[in-house]
Protein backbone atom coordinates (compact mmCIF):
# COMPACT_ATOMS: atom_id res chain seq x y z
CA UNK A 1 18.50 -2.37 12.52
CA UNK A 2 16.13 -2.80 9.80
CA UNK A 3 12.90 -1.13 9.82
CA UNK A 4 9.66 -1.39 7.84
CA UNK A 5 6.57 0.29 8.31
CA UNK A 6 3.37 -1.33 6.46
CA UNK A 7 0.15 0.47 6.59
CA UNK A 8 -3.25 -2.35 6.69
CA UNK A 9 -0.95 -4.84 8.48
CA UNK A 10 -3.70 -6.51 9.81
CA UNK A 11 -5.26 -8.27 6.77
CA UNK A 12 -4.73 -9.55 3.48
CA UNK A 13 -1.04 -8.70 1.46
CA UNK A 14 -0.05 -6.35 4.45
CA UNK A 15 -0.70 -8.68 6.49
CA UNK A 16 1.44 -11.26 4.70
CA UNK A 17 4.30 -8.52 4.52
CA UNK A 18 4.18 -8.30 8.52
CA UNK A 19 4.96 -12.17 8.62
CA UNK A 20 7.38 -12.27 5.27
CA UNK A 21 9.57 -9.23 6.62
CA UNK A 22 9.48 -10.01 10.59
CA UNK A 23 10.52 -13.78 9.46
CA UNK A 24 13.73 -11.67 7.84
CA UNK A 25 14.13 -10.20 11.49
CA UNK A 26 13.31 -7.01 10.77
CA UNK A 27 11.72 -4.48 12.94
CA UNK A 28 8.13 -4.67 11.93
CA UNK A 29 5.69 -1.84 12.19
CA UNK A 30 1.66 -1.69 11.32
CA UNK A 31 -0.61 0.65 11.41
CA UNK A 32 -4.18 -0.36 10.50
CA UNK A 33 -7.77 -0.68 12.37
CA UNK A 34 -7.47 -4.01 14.12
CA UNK A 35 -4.98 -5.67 15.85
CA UNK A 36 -4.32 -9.24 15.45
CA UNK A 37 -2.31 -12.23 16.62
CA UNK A 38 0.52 -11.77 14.55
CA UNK A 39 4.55 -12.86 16.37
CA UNK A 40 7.17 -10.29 16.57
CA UNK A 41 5.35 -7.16 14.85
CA UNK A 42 4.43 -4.00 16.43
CA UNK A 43 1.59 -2.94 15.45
CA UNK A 44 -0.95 0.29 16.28
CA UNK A 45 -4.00 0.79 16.22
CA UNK A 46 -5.22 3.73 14.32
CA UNK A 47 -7.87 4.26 11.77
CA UNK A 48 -5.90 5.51 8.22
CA UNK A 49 -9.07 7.37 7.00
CA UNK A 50 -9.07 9.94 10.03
CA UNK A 51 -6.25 12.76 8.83
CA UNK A 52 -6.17 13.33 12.68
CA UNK A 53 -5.28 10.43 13.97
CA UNK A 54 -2.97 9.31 11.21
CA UNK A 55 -0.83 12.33 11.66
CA UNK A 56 -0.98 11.65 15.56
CA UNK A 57 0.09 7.99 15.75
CA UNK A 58 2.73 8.70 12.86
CA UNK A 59 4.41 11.35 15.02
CA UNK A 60 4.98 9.17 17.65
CA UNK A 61 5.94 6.14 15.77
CA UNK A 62 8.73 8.07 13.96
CA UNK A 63 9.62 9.38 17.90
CA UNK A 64 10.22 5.78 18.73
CA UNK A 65 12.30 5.27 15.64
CA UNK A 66 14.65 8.03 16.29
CA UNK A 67 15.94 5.77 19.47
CA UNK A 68 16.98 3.55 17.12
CA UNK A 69 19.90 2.71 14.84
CA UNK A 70 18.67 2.45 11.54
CA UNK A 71 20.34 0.64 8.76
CA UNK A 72 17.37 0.28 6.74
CA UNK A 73 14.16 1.54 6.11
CA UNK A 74 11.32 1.31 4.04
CA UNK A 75 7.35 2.49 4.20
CA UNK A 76 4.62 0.34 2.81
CA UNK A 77 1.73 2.29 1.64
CA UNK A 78 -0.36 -0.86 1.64
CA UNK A 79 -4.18 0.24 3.06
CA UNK A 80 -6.79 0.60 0.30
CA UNK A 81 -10.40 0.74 0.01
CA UNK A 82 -12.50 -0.42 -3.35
CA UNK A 83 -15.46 1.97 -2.06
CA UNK A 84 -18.73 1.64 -3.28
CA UNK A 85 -18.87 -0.04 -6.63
CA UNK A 86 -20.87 1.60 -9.27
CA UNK A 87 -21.65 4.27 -11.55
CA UNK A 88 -20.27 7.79 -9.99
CA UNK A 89 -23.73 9.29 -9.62
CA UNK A 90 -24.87 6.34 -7.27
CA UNK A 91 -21.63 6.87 -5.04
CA UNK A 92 -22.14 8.72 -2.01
CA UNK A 93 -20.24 12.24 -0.83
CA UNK A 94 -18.95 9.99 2.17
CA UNK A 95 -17.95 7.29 0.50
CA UNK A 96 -15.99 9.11 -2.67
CA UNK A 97 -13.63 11.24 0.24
CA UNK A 98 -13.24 8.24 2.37
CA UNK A 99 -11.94 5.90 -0.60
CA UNK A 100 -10.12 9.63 -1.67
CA UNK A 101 -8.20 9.53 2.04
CA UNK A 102 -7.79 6.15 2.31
CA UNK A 103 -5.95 5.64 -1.24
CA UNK A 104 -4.20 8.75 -1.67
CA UNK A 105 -4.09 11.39 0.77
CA UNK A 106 -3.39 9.14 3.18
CA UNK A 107 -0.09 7.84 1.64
CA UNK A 108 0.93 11.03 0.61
CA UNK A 109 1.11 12.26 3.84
CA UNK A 110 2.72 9.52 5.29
CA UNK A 111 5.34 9.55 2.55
CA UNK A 112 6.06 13.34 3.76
CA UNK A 113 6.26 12.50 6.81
CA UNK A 114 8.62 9.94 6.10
CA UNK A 115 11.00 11.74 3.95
CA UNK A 116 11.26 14.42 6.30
CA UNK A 117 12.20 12.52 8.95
CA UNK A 118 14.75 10.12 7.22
CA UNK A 119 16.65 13.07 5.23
CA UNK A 120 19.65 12.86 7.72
CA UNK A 121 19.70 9.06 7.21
CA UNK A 122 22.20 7.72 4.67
CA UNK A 123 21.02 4.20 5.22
CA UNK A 124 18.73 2.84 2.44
CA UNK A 125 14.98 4.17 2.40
CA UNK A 126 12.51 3.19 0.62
CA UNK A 127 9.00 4.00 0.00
CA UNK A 128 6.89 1.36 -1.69
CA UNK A 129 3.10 2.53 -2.81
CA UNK A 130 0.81 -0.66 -3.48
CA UNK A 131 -1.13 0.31 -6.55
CA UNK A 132 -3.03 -1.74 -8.90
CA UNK A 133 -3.65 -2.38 -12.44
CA UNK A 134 -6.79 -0.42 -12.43
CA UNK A 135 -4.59 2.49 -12.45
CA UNK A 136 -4.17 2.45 -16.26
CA UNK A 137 -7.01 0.69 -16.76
CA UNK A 138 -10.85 1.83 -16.64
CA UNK A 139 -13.40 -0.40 -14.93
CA UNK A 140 -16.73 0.29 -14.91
CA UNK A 141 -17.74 1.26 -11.88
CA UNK A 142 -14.53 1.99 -10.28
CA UNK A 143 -14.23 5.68 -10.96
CA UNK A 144 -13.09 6.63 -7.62
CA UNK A 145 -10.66 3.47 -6.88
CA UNK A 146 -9.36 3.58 -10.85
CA UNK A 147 -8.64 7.58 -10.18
CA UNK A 148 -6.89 7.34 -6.50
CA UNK A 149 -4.55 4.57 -7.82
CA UNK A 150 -3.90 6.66 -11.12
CA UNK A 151 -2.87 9.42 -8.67
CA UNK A 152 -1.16 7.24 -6.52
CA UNK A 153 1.11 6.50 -9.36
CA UNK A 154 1.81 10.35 -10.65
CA UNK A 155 2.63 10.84 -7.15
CA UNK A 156 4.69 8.15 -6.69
CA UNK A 157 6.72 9.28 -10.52
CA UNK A 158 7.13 13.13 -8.87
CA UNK A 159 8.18 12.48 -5.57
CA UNK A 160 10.93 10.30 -7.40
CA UNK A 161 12.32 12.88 -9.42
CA UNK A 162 12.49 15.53 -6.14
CA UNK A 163 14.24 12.50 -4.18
CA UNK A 164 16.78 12.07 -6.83
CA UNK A 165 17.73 15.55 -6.78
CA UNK A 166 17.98 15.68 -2.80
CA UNK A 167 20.91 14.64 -0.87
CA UNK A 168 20.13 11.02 0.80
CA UNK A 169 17.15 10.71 -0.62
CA UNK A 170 14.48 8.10 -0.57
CA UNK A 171 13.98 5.57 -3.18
CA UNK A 172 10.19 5.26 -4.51
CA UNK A 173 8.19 2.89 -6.52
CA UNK A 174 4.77 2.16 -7.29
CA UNK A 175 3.63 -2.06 -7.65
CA UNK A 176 1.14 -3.74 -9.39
CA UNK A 177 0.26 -6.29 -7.19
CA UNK A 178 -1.99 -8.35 -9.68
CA UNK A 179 -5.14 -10.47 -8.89
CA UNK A 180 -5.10 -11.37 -5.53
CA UNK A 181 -7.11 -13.70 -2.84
CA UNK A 182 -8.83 -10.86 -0.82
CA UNK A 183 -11.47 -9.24 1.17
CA UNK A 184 -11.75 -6.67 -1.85
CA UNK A 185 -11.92 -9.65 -3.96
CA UNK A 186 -14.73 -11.30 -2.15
CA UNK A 187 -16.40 -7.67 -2.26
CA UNK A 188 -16.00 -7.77 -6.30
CA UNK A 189 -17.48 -11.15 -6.04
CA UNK A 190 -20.43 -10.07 -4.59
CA UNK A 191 -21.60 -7.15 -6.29
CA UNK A 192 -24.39 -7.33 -8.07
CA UNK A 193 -23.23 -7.78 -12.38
CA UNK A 194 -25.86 -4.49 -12.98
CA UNK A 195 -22.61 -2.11 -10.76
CA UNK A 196 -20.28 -3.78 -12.34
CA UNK A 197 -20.32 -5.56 -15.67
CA UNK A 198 -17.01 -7.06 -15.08
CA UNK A 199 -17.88 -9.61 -12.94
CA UNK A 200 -18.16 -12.53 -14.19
CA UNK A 201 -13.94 -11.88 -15.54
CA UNK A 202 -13.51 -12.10 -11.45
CA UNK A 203 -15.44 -14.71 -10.49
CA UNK A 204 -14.11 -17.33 -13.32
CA UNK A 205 -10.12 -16.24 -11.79
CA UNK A 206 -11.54 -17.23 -8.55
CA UNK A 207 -12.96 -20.23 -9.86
CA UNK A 208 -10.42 -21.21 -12.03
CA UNK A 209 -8.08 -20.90 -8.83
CA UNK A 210 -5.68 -17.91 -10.88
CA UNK A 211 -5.63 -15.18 -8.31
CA UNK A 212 -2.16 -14.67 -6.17
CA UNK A 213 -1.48 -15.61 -2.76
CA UNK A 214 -0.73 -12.94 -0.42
CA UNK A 215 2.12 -15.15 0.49
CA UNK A 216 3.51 -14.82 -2.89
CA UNK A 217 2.57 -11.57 -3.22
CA UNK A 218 4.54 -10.02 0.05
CA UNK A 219 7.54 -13.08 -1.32
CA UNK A 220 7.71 -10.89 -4.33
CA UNK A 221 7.81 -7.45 -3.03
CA UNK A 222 10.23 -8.58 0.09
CA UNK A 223 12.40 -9.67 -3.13
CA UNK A 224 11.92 -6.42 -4.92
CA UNK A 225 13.04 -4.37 -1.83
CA UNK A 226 15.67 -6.29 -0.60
CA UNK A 227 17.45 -7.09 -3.88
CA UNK A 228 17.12 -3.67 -5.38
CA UNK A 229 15.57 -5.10 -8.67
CA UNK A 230 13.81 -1.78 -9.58
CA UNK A 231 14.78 1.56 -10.33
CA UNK A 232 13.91 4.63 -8.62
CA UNK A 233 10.54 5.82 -10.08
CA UNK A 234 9.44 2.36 -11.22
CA UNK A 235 5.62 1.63 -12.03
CA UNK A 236 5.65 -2.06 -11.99
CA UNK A 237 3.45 -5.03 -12.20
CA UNK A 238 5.09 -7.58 -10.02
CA UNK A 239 3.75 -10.44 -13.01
CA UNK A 240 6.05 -9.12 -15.12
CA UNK A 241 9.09 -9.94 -12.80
């Protein structure tokens, strides 16, 4: 059986991966807040910045996955939060460990979790980490996103090196997903130009109709996983495929 596990199923590009990779027939797992109307995907509820509860409802979905037989099987570190945009000093103690958990600790666990429990596997495993551009770029008012996607990426270079040095061990890669048609989008959109004087660059893509599906977006990285088209370790935007 084929397995993947995509955390923030329930909206936007993790959303669209549900649909792309149950539509493959794979076994489709989500973990995010809400639960939606979505065929053939199982998903649970749990809220990814709680440490708690993350650790909880992982446990027992990797319990359920040991009664299966797995040929394949691959964890989407998908969830993200923007959090507050603006300068540092007008973020908010809350806010900065929230986006903090959300965007890094968050997969890092997870990704622990999931190597531990797959090292007797020698099906294919694969861990994908959704980054962004703004990992190598500074924006203005992104300190806290720009800095948990930078260290989403280190992460994402070590854990590959350890993995290639362990018996059956999992395949990692970080992807640039580009500019795409969502919620954080709409949030960029919105803010006022004095947080964040690279607005207007976000508002003409929308308006000029040049931001990504989701749909093409989850076509891409289904492509990327299932084809094998990246090597273990990769950083990669998915515009330059």
């Amino acid at each position: 059986m084929n397995i993947v596990v995509i955390t923030g199923g329930s909206k936007g590009i993790g959303k669209a991966l549900a649909k792309m990779y149950a539509s493959k027939h794979y076994k489709v797992y989500t973990l995010s807040r809400s639960i939606i109307n979505i065929q053939n995907v199982t998903q649970i509820a749990v809220d990814l910045s709680e440490f708690s509860e993350v650790k909880t409802q992982f446990y027992m979905l990797l319990d359920e996955l040991k009664k299966l037989t797995i040929t394949s099987i691959t964890l989407i570190n998908n969830a993200g939060r923007l959090g507050s945009i603006g300068n540092i000093e007008n973020s908010t103690p809350d806010d900065i460990a929230k986006t903090i958990q959300l965007n890094t600790t968050t997969p890092m666990v997870l990704s622990s979790m999931f190597i531990n429990f797959t090292k007797q596997l020698t099906c294919k495993k694969q861990l994908i980490n959704i980054s962004s551009g703004a990992a190598v770029k500074p924006y203005e008012g992104w300190s806290v996103y720009c800095t948990s996607k930078a260290a989403i990426d280190m992460f994402t270079k070590t854990i590959a090196i350890e993995q290639e040095n362990s018996k059956n061990g999992v395949k990692c890669m970080s992807l640039y997903p580009g500019v795409v048609d969502t919620c954080m989008q709409a949030q960029i959109r919105n803010t006022p130009e004095s947080d964040f004087k690279n607005l207007q660059r976000f508002i003409d893509l929308k308006e000029n109709d040049q931001l990504y599906t989701t749909d093409y977006v989850a076509e891409v990285i289904y492509k990327i996983d299932t084809e094998n088209l990246l090597p273990n370790g990769a950083i990669f935007d998915i515009r330059n495929l």
